[in-house]
Every structure is written in C-alpha cells, then in structure tokens.
Protein backbone atom coordinates (compact mmCIF):
# COMPACT_ATOMS: atom_id res chain seq x y z
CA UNK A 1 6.65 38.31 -67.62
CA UNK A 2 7.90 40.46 -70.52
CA UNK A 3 5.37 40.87 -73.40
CA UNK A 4 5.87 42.53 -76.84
CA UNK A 5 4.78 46.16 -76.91
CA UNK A 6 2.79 47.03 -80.03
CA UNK A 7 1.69 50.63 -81.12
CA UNK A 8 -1.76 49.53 -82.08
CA UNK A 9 -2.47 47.93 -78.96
CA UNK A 10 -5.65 49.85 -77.01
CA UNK A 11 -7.20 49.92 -73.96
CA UNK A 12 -11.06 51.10 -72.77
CA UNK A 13 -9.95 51.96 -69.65
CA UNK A 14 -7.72 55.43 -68.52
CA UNK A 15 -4.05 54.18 -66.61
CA UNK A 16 -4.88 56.13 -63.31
CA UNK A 17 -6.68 58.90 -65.44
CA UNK A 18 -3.44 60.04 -67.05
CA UNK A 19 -5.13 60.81 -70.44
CA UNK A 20 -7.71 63.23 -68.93
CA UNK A 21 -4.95 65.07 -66.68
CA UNK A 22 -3.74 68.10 -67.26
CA UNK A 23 -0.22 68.90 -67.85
CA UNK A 24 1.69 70.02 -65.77
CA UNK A 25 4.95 71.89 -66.69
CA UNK A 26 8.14 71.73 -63.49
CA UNK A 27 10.88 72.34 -65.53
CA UNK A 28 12.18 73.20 -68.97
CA UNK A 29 16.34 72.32 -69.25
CA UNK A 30 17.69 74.91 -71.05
CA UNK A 31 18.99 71.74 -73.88
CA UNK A 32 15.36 71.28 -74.71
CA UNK A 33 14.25 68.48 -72.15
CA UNK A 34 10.83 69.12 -70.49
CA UNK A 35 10.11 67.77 -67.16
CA UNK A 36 6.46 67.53 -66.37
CA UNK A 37 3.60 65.89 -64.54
CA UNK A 38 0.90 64.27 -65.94
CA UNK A 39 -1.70 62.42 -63.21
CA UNK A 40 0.26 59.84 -61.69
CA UNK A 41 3.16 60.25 -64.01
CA UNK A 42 6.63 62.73 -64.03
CA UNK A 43 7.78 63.18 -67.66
CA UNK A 44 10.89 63.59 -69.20
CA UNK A 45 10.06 64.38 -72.57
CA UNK A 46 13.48 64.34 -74.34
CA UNK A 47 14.70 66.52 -78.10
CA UNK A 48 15.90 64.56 -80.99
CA UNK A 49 19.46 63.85 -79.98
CA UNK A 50 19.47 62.27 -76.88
CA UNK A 51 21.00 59.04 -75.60
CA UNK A 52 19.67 57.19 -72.59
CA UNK A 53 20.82 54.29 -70.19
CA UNK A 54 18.49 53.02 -68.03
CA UNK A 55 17.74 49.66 -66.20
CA UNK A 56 14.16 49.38 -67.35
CA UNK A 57 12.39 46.66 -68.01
CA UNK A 58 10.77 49.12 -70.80
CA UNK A 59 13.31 49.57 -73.99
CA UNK A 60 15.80 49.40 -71.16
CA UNK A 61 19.92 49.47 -71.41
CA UNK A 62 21.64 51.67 -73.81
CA UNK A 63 19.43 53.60 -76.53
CA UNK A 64 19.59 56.31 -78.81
CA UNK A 65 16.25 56.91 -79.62
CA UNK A 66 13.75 57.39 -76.82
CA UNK A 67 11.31 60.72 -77.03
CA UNK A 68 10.07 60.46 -73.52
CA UNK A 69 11.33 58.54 -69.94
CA UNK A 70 8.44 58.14 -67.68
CA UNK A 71 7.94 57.35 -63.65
CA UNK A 72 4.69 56.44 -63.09
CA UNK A 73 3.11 55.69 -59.78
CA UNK A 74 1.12 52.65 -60.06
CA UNK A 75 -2.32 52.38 -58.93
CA UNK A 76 -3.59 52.03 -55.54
CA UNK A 77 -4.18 48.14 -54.22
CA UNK A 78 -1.27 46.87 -57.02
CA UNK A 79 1.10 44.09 -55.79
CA UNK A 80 2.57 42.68 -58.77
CA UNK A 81 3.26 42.88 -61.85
CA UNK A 82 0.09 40.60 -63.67
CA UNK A 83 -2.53 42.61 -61.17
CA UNK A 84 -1.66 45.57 -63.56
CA UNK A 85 -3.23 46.40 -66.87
CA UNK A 86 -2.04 44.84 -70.09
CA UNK A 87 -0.85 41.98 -67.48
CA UNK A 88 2.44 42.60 -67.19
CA UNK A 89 5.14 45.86 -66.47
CA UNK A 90 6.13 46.44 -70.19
CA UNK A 91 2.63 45.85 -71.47
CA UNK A 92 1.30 48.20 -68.75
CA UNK A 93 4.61 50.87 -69.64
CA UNK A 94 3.18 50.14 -73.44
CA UNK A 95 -0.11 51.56 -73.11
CA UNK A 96 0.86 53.72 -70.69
CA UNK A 97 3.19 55.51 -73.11
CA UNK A 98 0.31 55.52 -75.76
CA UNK A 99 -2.29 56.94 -72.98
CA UNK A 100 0.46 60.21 -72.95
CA UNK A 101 0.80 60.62 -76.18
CA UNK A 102 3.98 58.99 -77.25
CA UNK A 103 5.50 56.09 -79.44
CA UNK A 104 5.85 53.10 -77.32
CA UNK A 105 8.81 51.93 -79.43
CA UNK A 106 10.87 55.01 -78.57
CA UNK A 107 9.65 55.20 -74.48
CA UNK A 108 10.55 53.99 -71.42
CA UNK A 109 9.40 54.24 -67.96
CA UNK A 110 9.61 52.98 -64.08
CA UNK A 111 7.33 52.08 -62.01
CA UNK A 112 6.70 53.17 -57.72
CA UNK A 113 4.18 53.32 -55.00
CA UNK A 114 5.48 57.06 -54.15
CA UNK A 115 3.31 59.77 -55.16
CA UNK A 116 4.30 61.68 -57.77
CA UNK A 117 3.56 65.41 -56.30
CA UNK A 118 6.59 64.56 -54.20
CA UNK A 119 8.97 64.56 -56.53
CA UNK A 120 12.48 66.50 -55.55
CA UNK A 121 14.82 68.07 -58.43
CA UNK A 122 17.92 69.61 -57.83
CA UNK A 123 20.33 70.93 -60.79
CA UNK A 124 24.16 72.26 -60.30
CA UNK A 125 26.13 73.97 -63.20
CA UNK A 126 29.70 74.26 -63.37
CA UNK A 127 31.33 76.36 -66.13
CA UNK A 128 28.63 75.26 -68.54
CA UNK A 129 27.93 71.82 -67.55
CA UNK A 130 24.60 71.09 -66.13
CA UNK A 131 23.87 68.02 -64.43
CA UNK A 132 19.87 67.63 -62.81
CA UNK A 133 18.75 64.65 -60.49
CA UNK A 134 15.00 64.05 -60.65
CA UNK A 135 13.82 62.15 -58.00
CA UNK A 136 10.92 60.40 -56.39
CA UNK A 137 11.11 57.95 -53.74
CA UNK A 138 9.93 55.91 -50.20
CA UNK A 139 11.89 53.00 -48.09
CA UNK A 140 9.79 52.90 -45.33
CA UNK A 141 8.30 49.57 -46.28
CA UNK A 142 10.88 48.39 -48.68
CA UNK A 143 14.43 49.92 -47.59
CA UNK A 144 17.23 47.27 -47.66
CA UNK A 145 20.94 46.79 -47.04
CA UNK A 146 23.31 45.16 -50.29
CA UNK A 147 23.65 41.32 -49.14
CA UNK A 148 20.33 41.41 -47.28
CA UNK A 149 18.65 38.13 -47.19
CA UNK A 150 16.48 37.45 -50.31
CA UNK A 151 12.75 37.54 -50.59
CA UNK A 152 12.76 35.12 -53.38
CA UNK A 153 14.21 33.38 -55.59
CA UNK A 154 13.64 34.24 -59.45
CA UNK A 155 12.56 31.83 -62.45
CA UNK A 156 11.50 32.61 -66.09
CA UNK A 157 11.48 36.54 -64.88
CA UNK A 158 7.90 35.64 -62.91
CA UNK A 159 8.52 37.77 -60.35
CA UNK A 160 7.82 42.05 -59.68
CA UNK A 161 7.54 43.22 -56.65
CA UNK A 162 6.83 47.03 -56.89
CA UNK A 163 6.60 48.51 -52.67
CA UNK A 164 9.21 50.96 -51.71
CA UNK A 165 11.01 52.44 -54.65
CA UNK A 166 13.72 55.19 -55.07
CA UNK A 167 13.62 55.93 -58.88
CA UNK A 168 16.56 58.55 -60.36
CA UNK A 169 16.44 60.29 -63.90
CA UNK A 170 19.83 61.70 -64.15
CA UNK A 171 19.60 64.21 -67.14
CA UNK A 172 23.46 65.99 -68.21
CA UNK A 173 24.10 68.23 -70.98
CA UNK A 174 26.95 66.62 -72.02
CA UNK A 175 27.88 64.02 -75.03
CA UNK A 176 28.70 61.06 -73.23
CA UNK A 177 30.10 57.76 -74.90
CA UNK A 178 28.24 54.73 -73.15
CA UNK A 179 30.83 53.51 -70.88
CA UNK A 180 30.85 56.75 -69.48
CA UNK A 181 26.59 56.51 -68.70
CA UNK A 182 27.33 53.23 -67.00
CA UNK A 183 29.99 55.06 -64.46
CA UNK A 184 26.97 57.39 -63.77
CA UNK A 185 24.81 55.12 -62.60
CA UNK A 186 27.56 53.83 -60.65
CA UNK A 187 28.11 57.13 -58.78
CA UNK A 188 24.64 58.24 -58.59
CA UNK A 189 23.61 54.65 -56.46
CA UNK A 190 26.57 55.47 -54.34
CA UNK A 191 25.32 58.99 -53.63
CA UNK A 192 21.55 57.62 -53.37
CA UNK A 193 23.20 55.46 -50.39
CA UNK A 194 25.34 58.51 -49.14
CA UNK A 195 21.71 60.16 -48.86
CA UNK A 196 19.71 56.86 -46.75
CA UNK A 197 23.22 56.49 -44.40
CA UNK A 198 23.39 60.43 -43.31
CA UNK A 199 19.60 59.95 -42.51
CA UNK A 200 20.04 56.88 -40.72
CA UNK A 201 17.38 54.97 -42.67
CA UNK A 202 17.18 51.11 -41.21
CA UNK A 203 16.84 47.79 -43.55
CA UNK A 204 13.42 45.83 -43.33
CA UNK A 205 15.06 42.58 -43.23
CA UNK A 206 18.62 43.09 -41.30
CA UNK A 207 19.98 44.65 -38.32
CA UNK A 208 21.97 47.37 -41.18
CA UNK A 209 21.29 50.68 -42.35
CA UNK A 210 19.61 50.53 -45.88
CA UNK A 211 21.37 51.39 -48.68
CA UNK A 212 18.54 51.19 -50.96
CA UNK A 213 15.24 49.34 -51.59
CA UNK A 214 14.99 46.21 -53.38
CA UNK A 215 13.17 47.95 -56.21
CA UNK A 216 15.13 51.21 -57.01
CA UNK A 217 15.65 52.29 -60.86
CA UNK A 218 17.87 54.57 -62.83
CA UNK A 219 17.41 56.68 -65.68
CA UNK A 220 20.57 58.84 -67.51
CA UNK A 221 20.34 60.71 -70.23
CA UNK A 222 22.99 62.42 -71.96
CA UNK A 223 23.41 65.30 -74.91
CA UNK A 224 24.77 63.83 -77.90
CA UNK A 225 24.60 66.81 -79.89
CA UNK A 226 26.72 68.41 -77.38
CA UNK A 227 30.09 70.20 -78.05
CA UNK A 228 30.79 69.12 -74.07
CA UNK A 229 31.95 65.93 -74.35
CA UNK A 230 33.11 64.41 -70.98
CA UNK A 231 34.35 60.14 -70.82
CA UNK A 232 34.53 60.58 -67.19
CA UNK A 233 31.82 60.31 -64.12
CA UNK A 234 33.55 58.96 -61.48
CA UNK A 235 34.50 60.50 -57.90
CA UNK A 236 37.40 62.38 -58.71
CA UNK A 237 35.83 64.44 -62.15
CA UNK A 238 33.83 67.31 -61.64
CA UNK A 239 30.96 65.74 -63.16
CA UNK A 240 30.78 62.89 -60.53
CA UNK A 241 30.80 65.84 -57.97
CA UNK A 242 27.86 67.36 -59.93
CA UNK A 243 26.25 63.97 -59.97
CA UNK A 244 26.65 62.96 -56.15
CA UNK A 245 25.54 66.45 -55.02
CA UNK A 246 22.59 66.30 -56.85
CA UNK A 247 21.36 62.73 -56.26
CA UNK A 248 21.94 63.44 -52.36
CA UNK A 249 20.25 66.16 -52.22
CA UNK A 250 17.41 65.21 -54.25
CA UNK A 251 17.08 62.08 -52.66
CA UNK A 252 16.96 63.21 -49.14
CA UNK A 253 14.25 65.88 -50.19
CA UNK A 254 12.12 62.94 -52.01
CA UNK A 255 12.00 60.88 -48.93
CA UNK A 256 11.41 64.35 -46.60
CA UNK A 257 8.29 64.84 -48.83
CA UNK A 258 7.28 61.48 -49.30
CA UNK A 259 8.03 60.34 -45.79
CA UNK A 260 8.58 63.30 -43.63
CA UNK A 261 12.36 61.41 -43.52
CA UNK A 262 14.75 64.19 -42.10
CA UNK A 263 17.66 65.00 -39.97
CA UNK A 264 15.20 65.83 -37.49
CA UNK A 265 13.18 63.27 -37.42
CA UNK A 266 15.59 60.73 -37.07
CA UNK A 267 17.15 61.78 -33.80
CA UNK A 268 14.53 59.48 -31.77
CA UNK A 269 15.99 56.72 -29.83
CA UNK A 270 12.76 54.51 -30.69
CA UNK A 271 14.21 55.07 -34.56
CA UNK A 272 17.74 54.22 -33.88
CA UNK A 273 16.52 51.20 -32.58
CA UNK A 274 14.22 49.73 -35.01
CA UNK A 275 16.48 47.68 -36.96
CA UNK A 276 17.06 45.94 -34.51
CA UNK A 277 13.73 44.64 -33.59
CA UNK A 278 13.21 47.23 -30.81
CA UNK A 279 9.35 49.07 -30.72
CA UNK A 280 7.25 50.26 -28.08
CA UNK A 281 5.55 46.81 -27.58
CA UNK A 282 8.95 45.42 -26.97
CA UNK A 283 9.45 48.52 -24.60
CA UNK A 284 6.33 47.46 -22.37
CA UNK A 285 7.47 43.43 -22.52
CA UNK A 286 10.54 44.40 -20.76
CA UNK A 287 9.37 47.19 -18.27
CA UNK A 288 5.79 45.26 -17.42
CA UNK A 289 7.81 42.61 -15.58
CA UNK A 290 10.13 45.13 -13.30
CA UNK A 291 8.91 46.36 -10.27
CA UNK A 292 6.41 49.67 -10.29
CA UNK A 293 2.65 50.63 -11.15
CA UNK A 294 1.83 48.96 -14.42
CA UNK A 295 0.03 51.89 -16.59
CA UNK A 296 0.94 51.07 -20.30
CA UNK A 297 -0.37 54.25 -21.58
CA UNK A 298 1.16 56.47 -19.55
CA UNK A 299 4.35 54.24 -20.07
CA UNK A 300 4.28 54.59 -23.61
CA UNK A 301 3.21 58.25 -23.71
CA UNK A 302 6.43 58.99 -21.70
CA UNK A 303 8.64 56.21 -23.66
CA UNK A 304 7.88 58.63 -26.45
CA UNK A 305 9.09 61.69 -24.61
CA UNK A 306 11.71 59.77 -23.15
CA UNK A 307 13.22 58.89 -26.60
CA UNK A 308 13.84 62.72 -27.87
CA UNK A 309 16.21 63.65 -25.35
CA UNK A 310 19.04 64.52 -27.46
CA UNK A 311 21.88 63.09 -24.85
CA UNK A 312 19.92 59.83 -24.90
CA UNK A 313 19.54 59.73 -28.55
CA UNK A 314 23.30 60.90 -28.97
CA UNK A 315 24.32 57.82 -26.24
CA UNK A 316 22.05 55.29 -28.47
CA UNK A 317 24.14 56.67 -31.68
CA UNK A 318 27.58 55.64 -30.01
CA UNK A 319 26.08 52.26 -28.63
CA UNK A 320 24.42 50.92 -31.69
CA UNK A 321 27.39 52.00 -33.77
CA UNK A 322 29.46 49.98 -31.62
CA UNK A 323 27.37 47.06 -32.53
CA UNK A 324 27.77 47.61 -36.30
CA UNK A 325 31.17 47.92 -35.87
CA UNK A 326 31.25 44.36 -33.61
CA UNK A 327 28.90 42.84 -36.66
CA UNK A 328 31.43 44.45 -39.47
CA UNK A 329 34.20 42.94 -37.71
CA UNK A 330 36.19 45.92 -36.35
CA UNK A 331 35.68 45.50 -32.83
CA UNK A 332 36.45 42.78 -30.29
CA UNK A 333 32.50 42.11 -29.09
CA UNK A 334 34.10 41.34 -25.45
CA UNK A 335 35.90 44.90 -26.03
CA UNK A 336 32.90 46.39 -27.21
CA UNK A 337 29.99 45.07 -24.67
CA UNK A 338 32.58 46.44 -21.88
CA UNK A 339 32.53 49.71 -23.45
CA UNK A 340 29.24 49.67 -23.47
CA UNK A 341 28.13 48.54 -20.43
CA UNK A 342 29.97 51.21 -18.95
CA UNK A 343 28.23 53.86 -20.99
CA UNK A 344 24.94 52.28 -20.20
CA UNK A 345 25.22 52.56 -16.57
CA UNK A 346 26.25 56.08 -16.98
CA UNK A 347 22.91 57.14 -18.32
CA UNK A 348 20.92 58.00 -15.30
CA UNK A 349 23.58 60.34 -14.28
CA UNK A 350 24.26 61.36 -18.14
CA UNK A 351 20.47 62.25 -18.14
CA UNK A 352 20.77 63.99 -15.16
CA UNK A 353 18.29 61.87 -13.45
CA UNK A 354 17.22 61.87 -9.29
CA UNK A 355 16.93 58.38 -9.75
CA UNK A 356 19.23 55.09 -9.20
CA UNK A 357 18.62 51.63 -10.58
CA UNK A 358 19.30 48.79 -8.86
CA UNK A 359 22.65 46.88 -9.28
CA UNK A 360 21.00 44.00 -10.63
CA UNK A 361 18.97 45.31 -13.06
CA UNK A 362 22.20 44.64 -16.09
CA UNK A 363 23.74 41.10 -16.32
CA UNK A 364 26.77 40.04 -18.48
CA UNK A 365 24.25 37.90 -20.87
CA UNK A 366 22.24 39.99 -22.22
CA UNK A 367 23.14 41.78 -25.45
CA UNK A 368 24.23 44.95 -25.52
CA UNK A 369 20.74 45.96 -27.25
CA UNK A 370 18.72 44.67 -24.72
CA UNK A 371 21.07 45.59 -22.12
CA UNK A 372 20.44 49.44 -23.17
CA UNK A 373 16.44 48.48 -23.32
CA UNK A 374 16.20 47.09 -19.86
CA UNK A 375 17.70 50.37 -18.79
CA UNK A 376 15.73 52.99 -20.55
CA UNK A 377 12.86 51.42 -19.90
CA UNK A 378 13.50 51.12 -15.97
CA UNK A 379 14.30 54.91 -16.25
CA UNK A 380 10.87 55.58 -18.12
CA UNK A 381 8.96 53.15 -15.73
CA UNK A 382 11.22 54.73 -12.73
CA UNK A 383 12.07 58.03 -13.45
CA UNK A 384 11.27 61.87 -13.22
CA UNK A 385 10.63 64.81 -15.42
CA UNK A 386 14.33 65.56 -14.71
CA UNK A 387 15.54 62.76 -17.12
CA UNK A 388 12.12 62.49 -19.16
C-alpha cells in the first residue's frame, strides 16, 4: 500500500482545490507554530527546531525534521485508500504536501471524513508551559470499543479504511526526550476516551461505549530548542493534567461541531439504547403486537417525546449500566435482572403515569433490555400526556 514519495512527482489535477484556497490563519503559538486552514486541510506549519511523534503512515514515528503536520479531509465518495489520488495514502499525503507548498520529505499528515471548519482547539498554560490540543473528529459511523470484534484481517498492509476518525495534534512548548512523546500519546488517547465515555458515545459493532474509532491518529510535537525541558507526561505531572484537559475538551467540542454530540443531546432514552440494537423500528415490532389502535406515526412521534423525559432517561442510565456491569463481570446477572425488574415495574408510577400495565406484560425470560422495551413501549402505545 505504501509507495515512495518523491519531490518531483506532479499531478494535473488540484487535491480538493487546496492549491487555489486561500489561507486561512486560526492560530499563531507564541513558539512560532502556525495553525491554519487551507481548503480541506488544518496546518501545522512548524519552526526549525521541532521534534514530532506521530503514528502516520506519512514520515510517521519519531522525527526531527518535519516543517509542516497536516489533517486533511479526504474527498467526498472516497472509501479506501487506492480510490485516492497517487493510489495510495502516502502517495496521496506526497502530493498533497507539494499542492501546499511544502517538502514532502520533511511532512506528514492524516487523513478523515470530518470537515475541517469543525475543528476544536483548546490551549492551557501553567507557569510558562503551554500545552494546545488541535482537534477534528466524528464516531457516528465508525466509533468503537478496544477488543471490539475486527472488520478484517490485514495482509501486505492492503487495507485503509478511512470513515469515522478522531485525529489529535498535540503541540507543547517544551523539550521533550522521545520516551517522554510516547507517554503523551499515551495520556492524550486516554483523555480522548475520557471525552466519548462522559458523552456516552455507543460502539458500532458491540453492546460497549466507544472508546475511539477504528481509525483515530495522533500527532505531538515538542520544542527542542526549549529551556523547559520536562521527561514526564503521565497522570500525576502537571503536564499530563495540561494534556488530558485539553484533549477532553477539544475532543468533546470537535464531535459537538461535527456531530451536534453533547451533554444534551445524549440524554434520550432512544440513544442510551442504541448499542444495544434498540431503534424506533424495533420500538413498533414490540408495541404493534400488544393490544391498542395500531397508528405507527403517531406511535413514533410520541416514542420520540416519550424518550426525553429526564426520569425515564435517568432510569435507562441505571438499567443499562447494570447490564455493563453484569457483561464486565461485577454483578451477579440473577442479582442484577432482580434489581431491575423491580425498577422497571416502578416506571409508570416513577413517570407519574394514570395508567397500569397488565401483570403479564414482563416475564422472567426476557432480557433485561427487552424487558425495559416491552414496557416503554406499552406506556407510549398506552399512556397519557401525564407520563409522555
């Protein structure tokens, strides 16, 4: 997949117009590093000086020489790496590089599908440290949980998926010896999955919450002409504080921009349940065989309203946690689904509502999920503007 980069190497056609785009400027460091947008690309352009770890597949790992790190949202329609031009990421980075004016030797650069005018950046100082997180990102398609089945299998490096990317340039005004740049990435990934738990944010191919996507890349970039040297980045220095704070925050305003992803947005039973293969179709399943009028849009349209009431949404939070904690292994399942249960059958009269389901309606087979399912929807299908 990887293909030799050469200066000389042209191309007729623009990279998603970046040559013709104008410039520009979101932030100037005050060490000398520009940040700046360029068409479909954010630019770090970096002073002589600099030393850079990234996990590229560009002039990636541990360099001393790079002028510029780009992320560069690919075009519209691309799904792998050969539909892009040059044929391949690096050649595509390669030409990209030379389309912005810079060496291709001394670049590198990441690829996404999020746009770059929603790029977040968030900088914190501390007694004359600097640390800034730069940010774009989307997991809506492509979120995922660490040991989350696989979507392939690898050979000869012939495979690139690109959907669903949260890409971090970490840029620190501070001399920092190369051990030290790995530990940043470290904390920086563990912030970036403080960020997707706090929000919630479900895995596309488990029952968990995400703790990234499949496709996420890292960029840091340190001062060597610095008189700040630091060998530490971990949890308990300052600097690691500086780091998580930054990447959580930037993060969570990345995916508010690209995805309208918030706090508030979140608290919406039909969101909690997601990940766990719940939807409105599976809603109307369920409540089309119980007893009552069958009027699927007016279902649906109050299933929505229904699934904002923050007591419900606050009862689905305890429930589903329960069954994360049952699938994690610290709770007895029996101990759990009787916990449960219980709550379930509490939320008519939790929701304040006029009306009672029938005794039947929950069984001691069905899982806790559905359990909660069968009686939200009865309650939608059944119930009055009291509870709604």
């Amino acid at each position: 997949m990887h293909s030799t980069c050469s200066p000389e190497k042209k191309n007729s056609e623009n990279l998603n117009g970046e040559e013709e785009a104008a410039l520009q400027m979101l932030l100037e460091l005050p060490a000398g590093e520009k940040v700046y947008r360029r068409g479909c690309s954010i630019v770090v352009k970096l002073p002589a000086g600099r030393s850079t770890l990234t996990t590229s597949w560009f002039n990636g790992g541990y360099r001393e020489d790079l002028e510029c790190i780009i992320n560069n949202q690919i075009p519209r329609g691309v799904k792998k790496g050969e539909e892009l031009e040059g044929g391949d990421v690096s050649a595509y980075l390669c030409l990209l590089a030379s389309k912005l004016g810079f060496d291709p030797l001394k670049s590198s650069g990441m690829l996404t599908a999020a746009n770059m005018n929603n790029v977040a950046m968030v900088s914190k100082g501390f007694r004359g440290l600097e640390v800034t997180a730069i940010v774009t990102g989307g997991v809506e398609i492509n979120g995922g949980r660490a040991g989350d089945p696989a979507s392939y299998y690898q050979e000869d490096g012939n495979h690139f998926p690109i959907n669903g990317t949260i890409n971090t340039i970490i840029v620190i005004n501070a001399n920092l010896p190369e051990y030290a740049l790995s530990r940043v990435i470290m904390t920086a990934t563990e912030a970036k999955t403080v960020a997707l738990q706090e929000l919630m944010v479900p895995s596309r191919y488990s029952q968990g919450i995400a703790t990234g996507s499949g496709t996420d890349m890292i960029a840091v970039i340190s001062d060597m002409t610095s008189s700040l040297k630091l060998t530490d980045a971990g949890k308990h220095s300052k600097l690691g504080e500086m780091i998580g704070k930054c990447v959580i925050d930037a993060t969570k305003k990345a995916l508010e921009r690209q995805s309208e992803l918030t706090p508030i947005s979140q608290r919406n039973m039909l969101l909690r349940l997601e990940r766990f293969g719940v939807d409105e179709a599976y809603y109307w399943k369920v409540a089309s065989h119980m007893a009552g009028e069958n009027r699927k849009m007016r279902f649906l349209k109050d299933l929505r309203e229904f699934a904002l009431n923050p007591s419900l949404v606050a009862t689905t939070s305890v429930i589903t946690h329960m069954v994360d904690e049952v699938s994690w292994g610290l709770l007895p399942e029996t101990s759990a689904r009787t916990v449960a249960l219980a709550l379930i059958r509490q939320l008519p009269d939790i929701l304040q509502s006029s009306q009672k389901p029938p005794e039947n309606l929950l069984n001691d087979y069905d899982s806790i999920i559905d359990s909660l399912v069968f009686m939200t929807a009865w309650m939608v299908k059944n119930g009055d503007q009291t509870a709604l």
